[in-house]
Protein backbone atom coordinates (compact mmCIF):
# COMPACT_ATOMS: atom_id res chain seq x y z
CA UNK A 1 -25.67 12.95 9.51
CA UNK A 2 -22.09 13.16 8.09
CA UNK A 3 -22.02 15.43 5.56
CA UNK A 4 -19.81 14.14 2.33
CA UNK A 5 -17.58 17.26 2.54
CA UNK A 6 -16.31 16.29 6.29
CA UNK A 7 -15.66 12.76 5.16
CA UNK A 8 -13.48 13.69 2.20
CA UNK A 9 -11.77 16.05 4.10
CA UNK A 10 -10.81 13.21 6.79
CA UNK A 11 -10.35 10.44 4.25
CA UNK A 12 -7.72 13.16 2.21
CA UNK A 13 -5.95 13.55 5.72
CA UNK A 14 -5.69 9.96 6.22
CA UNK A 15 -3.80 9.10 2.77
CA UNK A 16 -1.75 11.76 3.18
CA UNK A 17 -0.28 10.51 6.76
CA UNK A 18 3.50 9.81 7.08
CA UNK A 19 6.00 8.23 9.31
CA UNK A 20 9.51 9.55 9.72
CA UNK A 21 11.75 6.37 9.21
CA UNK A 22 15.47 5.89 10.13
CA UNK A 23 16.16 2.56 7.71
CA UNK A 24 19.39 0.99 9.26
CA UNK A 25 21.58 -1.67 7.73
CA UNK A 26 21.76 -4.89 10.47
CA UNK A 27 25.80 -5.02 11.43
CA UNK A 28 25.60 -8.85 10.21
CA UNK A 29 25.18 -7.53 6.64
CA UNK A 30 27.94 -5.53 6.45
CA UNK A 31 30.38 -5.74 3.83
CA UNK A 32 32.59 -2.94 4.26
CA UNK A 33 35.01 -1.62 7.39
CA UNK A 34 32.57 1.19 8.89
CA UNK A 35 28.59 0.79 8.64
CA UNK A 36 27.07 3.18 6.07
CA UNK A 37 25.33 6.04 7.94
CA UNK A 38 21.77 5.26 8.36
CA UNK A 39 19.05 6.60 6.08
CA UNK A 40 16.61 8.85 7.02
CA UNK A 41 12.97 9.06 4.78
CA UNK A 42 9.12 10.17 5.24
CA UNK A 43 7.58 7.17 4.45
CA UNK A 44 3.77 6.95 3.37
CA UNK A 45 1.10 5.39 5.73
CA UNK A 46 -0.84 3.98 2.67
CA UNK A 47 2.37 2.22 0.63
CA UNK A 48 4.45 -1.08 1.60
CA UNK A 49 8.03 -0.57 2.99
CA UNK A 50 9.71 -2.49 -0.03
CA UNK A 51 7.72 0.21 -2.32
CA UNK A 52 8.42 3.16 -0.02
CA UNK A 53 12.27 2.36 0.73
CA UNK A 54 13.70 1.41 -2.34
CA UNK A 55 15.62 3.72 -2.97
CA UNK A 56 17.36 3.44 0.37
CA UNK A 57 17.39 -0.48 0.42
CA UNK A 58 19.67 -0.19 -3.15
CA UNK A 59 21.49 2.75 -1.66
CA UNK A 60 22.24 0.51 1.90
CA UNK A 61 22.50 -2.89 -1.12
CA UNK A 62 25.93 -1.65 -1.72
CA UNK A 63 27.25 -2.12 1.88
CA UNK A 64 26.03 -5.81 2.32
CA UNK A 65 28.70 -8.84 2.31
CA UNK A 66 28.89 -10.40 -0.57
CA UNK A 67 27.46 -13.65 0.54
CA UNK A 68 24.39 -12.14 1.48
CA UNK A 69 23.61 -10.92 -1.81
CA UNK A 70 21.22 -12.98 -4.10
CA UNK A 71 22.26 -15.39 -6.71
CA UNK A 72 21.90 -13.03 -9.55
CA UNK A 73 25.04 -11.59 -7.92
CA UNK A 74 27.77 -12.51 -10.25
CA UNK A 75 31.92 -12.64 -10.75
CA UNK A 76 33.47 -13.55 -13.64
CA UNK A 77 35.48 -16.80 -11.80
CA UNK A 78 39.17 -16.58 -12.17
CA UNK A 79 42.01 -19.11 -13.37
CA UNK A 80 43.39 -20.97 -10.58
CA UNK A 81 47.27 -20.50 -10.53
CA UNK A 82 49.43 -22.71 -13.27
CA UNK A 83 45.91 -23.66 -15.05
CA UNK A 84 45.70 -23.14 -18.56
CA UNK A 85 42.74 -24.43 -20.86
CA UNK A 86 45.26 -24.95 -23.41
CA UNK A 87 48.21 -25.76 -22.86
CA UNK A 88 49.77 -24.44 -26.72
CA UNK A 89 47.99 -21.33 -26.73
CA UNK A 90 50.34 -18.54 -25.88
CA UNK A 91 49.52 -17.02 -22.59
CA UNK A 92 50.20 -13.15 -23.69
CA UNK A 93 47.81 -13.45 -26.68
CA UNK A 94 44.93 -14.85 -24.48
CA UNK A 95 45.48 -12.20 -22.19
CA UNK A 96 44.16 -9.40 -23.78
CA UNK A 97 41.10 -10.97 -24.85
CA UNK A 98 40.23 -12.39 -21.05
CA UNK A 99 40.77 -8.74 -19.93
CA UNK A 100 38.25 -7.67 -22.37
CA UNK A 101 35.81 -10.60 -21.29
CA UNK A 102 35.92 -10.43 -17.92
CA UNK A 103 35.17 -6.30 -17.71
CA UNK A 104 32.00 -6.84 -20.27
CA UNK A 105 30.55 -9.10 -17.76
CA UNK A 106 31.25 -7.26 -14.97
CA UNK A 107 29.73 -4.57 -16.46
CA UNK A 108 27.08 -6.34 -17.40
CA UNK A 109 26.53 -7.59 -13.86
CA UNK A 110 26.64 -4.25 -12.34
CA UNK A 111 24.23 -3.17 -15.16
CA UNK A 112 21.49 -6.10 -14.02
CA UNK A 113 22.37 -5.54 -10.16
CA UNK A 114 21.22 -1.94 -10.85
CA UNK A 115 18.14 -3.18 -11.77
CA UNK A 116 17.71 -6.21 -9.37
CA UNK A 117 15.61 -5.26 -6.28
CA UNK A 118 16.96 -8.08 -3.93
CA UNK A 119 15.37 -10.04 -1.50
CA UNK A 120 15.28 -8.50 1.97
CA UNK A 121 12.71 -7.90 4.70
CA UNK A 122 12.77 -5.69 7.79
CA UNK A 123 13.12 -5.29 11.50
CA UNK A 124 11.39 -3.29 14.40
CA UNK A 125 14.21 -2.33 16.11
CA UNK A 126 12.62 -1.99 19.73
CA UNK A 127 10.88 -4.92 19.62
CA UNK A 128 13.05 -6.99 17.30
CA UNK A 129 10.37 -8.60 14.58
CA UNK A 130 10.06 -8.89 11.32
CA UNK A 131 7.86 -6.43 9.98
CA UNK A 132 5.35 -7.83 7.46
CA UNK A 133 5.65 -6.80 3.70
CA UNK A 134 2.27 -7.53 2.73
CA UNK A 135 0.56 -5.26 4.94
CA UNK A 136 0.95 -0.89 4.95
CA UNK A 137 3.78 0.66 7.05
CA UNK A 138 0.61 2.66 8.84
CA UNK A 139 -0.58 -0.59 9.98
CA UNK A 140 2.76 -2.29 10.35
CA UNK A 141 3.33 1.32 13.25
CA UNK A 142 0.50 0.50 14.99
CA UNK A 143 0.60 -2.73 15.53
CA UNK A 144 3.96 -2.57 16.84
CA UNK A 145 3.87 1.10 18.33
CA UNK A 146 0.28 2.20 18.95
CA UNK A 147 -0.32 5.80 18.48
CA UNK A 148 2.64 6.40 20.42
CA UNK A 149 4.77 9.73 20.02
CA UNK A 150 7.89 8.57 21.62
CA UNK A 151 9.20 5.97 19.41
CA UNK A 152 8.92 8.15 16.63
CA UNK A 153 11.00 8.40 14.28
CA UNK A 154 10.38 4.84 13.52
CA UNK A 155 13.89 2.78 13.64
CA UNK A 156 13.73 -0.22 10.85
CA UNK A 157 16.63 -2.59 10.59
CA UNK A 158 16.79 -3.90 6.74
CA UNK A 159 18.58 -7.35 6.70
CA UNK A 160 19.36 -9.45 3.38
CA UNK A 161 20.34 -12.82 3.07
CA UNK A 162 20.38 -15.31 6.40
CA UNK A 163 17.80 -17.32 7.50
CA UNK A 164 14.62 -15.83 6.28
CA UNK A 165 11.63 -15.56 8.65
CA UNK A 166 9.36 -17.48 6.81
CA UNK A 167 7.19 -18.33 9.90
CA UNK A 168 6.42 -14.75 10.42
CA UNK A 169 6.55 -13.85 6.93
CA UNK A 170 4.50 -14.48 3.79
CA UNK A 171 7.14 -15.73 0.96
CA UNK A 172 8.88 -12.90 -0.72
CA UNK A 173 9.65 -14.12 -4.57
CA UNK A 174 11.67 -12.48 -7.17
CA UNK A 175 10.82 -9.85 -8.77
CA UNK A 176 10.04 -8.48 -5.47
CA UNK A 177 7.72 -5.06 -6.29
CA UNK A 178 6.17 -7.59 -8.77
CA UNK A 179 5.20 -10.31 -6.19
CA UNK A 180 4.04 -7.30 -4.13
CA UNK A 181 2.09 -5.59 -6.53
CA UNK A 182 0.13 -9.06 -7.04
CA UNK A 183 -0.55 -9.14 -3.71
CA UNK A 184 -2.16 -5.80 -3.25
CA UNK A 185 -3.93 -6.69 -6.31
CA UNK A 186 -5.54 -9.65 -4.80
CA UNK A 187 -6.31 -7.99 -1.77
CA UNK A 188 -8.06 -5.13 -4.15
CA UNK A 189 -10.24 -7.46 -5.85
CA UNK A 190 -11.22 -9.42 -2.30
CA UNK A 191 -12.80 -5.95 -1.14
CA UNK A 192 -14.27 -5.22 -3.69
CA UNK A 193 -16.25 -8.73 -4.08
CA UNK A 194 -17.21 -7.79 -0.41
CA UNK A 195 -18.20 -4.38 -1.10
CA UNK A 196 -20.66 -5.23 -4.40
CA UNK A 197 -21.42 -9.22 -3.40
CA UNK A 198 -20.18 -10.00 -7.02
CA UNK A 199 -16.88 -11.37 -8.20
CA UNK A 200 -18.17 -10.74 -11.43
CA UNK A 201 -18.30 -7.13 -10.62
CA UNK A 202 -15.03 -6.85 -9.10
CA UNK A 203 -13.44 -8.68 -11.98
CA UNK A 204 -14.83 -6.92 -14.41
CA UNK A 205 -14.90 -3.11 -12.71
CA UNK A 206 -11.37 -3.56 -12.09
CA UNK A 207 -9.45 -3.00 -15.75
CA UNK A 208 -5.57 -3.63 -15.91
CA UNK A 209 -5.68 0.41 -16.46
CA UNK A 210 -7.70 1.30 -13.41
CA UNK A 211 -5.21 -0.93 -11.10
CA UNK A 212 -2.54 0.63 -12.86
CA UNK A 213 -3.37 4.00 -11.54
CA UNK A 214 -3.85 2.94 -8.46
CA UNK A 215 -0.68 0.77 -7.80
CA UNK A 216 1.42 3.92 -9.36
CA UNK A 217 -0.26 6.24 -6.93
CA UNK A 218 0.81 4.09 -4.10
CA UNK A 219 4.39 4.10 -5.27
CA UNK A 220 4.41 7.41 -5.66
CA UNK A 221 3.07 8.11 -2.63
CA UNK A 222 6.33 8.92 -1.24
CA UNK A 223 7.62 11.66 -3.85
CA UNK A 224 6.51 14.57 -1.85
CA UNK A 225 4.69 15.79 0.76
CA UNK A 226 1.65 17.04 -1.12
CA UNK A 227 1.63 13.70 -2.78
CA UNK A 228 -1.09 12.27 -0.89
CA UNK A 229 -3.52 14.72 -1.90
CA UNK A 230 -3.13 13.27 -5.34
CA UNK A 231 -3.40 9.71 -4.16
CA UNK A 232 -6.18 10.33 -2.95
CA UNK A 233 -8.18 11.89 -5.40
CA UNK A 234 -6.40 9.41 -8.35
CA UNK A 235 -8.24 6.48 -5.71
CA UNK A 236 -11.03 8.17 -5.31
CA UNK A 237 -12.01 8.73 -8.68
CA UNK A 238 -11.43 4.95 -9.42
CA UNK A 239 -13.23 4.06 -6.83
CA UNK A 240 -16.29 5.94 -7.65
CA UNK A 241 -16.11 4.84 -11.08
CA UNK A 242 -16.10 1.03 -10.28
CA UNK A 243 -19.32 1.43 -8.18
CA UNK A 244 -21.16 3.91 -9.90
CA UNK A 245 -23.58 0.93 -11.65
CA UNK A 246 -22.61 -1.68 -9.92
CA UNK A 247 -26.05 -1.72 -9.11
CA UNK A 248 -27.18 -3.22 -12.46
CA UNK A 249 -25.23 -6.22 -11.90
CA UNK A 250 -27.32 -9.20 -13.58
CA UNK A 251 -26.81 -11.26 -10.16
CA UNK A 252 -28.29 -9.62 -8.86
CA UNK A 253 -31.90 -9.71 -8.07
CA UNK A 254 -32.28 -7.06 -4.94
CA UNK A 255 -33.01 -3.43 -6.79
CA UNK A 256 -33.20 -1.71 -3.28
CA UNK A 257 -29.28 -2.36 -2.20
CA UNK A 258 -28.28 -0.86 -5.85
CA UNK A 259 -26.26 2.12 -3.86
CA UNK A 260 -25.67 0.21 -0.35
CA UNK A 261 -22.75 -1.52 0.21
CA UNK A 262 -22.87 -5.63 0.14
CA UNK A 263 -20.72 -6.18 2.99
CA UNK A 264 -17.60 -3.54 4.40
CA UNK A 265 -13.97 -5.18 3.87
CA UNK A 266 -12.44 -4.93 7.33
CA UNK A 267 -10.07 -6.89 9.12
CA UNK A 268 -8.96 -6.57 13.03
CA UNK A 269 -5.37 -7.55 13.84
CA UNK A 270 -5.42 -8.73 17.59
CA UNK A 271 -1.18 -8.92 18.03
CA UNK A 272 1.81 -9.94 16.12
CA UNK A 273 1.32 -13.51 17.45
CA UNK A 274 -2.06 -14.29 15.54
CA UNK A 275 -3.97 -14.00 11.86
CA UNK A 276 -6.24 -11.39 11.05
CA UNK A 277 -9.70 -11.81 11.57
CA UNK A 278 -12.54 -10.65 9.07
CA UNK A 279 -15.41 -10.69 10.34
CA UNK A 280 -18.50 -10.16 7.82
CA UNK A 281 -20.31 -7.39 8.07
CA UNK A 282 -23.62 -7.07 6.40
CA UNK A 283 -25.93 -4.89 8.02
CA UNK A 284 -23.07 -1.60 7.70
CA UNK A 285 -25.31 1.15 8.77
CA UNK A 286 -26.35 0.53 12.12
CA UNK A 287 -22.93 -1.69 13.28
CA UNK A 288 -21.19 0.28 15.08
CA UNK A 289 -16.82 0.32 16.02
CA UNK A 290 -17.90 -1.40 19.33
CA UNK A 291 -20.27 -4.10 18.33
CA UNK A 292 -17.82 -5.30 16.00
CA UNK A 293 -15.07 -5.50 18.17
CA UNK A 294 -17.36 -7.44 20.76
CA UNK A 295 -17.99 -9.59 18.15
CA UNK A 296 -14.32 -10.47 17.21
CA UNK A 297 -12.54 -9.95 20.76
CA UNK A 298 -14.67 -10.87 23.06
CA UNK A 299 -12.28 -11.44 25.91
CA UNK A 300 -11.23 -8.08 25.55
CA UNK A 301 -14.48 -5.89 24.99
CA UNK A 302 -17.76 -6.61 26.85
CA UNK A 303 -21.68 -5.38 26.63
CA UNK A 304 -23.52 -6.36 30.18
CA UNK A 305 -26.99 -6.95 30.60
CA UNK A 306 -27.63 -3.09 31.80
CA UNK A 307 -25.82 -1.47 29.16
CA UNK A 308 -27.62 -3.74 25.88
CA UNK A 309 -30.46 -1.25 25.99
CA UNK A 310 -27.70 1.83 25.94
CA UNK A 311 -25.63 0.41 23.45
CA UNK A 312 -22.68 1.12 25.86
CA UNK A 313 -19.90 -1.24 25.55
CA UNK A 314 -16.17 -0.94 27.17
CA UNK A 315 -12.97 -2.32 27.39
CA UNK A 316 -13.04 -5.40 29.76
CA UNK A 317 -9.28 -3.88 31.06
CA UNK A 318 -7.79 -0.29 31.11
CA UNK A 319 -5.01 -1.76 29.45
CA UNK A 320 -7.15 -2.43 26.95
CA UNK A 321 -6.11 -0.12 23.52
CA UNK A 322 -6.95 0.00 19.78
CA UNK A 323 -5.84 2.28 17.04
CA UNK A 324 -7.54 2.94 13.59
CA UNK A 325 -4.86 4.56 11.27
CA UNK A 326 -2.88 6.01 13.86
CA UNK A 327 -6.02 7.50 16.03
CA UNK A 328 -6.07 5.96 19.38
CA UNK A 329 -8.95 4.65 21.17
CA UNK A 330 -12.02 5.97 18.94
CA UNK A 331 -15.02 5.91 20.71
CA UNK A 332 -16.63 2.29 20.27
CA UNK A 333 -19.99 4.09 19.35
CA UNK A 334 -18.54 5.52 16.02
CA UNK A 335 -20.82 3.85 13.28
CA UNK A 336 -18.30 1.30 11.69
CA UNK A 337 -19.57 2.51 8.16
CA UNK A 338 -18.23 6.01 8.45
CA UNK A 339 -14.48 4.71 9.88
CA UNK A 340 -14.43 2.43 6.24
CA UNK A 341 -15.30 6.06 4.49
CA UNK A 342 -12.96 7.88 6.77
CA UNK A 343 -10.30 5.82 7.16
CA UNK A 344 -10.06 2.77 4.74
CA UNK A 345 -7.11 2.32 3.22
């Protein structure tokens, strides 16, 4: 039996994984004569890229062309030559006053571009996709990387304006950390209706306060290197606290699952090319990593006849891989309930 010290000494390893990232700016953004020099950052398995690089998307904002900036992007619009509102006004006493204008509005639009995160998305550089914002840069690696050592550090292309990829990606509104905070929030409360097999628990468990904490730890996941030791334990404690009697939940009427889990929130992302899958998991302590992948993909993991008994399943093709938080190939016996402990994000 797993003892709890081993699995809160892998689940503390886990959030505090990072990914050496060199953020580009794409050449078709540029705005200036040389390209700035390309930024390089430790970025957090367990936070979103536009949470983890903003500081280097503003930094890289500066560079892009004009036109490629968003609309909230303005310039105080200048009198065409000869053109004069009013024609008896003197000229030289207007003067004066347009000067004065026209710097308190630029000002004021370099004050609100300061504070503008603008609309951009990213690019695996190797393989040339748009990375998706909604899910964690761990994930985002392995889907397009594996556990690989050799494309490390990760090269990310940031592009703003164009044509955006809105058939690979979910829509990215304005405010963008605000859209993607709401998100993640969504995706919180999803689990946790899973986990307890009440939305009135997960509604009611989860307090503006508690999400708080746990959206701040995420986006300051990336503030130092001994950061995720606090992320963890700031989650952790939430966590605990939101399940601790979720048990007495009037709806329900089963006293003997009042410290087992309703169902485990996982998903399994085949390729770039298709939607997630979530399959529902119910019975979590005897499913094990294999069964479930079976289950979901089962073109591409088999159990035969002689090996039901065993419990042995394999890979239908050597070429066959799958990666868990950027462990490759864990054996398909591991009991799928300690990987969620382990490993979830």
């Amino acid at each position: 039996m797993t003892s709890s010290t081993t699995i809160m000494e892998v689940r503390l390893s886990n959030w505090s994984g990072q990914i050496p990232v060199v953020l580009e700016l794409s050449s078709s953004c540029l705005s200036s004569p040389t390209m700035p020099p390309p930024i390089h950052i430790m970025v957090s398995r367990q936070s979103y890229l536009h949470v983890a690089l903003e500081s280097a998307v503003r930094r890289l904002y500066q560079f892009a062309a004009p036109v490629m900036i968003s609309s909230s992007f303005l310039r105080a619009k200048e009198p065409m030559p000869g053109e004069n509102d009013d024609g008896d006004d003197d000229p030289n006493e207007e003067s004066k006053d347009q000067t004065t204008t026209t710097k308190t509005e630029n000002e004021n639009n370099v004050q609100q571009e300061t504070k503008h995160y603008p609309i951009c998305w990213f690019e695996d550089e190797e393989n040339q996709l748009p990375l998706r914002w909604h899910l964690f840069a761990g994930c985002l690696y392995d889907m397009m990387h594996g556990a690989s050592q050799n494309t490390l550090p990760w090269r990310i292309r940031l592009q703003f304006g164009g044509k955006y990829p809105a058939g690979i990606l979910l829509p990215l509104a304005d405010p963008v950390l605000e859209t993607v905070e709401r998100y993640y929030q969504n995706q919180l409360k999803q689990a946790l209706c899973l986990e307890t097999g009440s939305t009135k628990v997960a509604l009611q468990g989860l307090t503006k306060q508690s999400h708080e904490q746990i959206w701040n730890s995420i986006c300051s996941s990336n503030s130092n290197t001994n950061n995720g030791g606090v992320l963890y334990h700031q989650v952790n404690q939430i966590h605990h606290s939101l399940f601790a009697n979720y048990g007495n939940n009037d709806d329900d009427n089963n006293d003997d699952t009042s410290n087992e889990l309703q169902r485990l929130p996982i998903r399994v992302l085949l390729d770039y090319s298709q939607p997630p899958l979530q399959p529902p998991i119910s019975n979590t302590r005897k499913t094990t990593l294999g069964k479930i992948l079976v289950k979901t993909c089962p073109s591409l993991f088999q159990q035969s006849e002689e090996e039901k008994e065993a419990e042995a399943i394999t890979a239908t093709s050597k070429a066959t891989t799958w990666t868990i938080q950027g462990i490759s190939e864990i054996p398909l016996s591991t009991p799928l309930l300690f990987l969620w402990q382990t490993l979830c994000h």
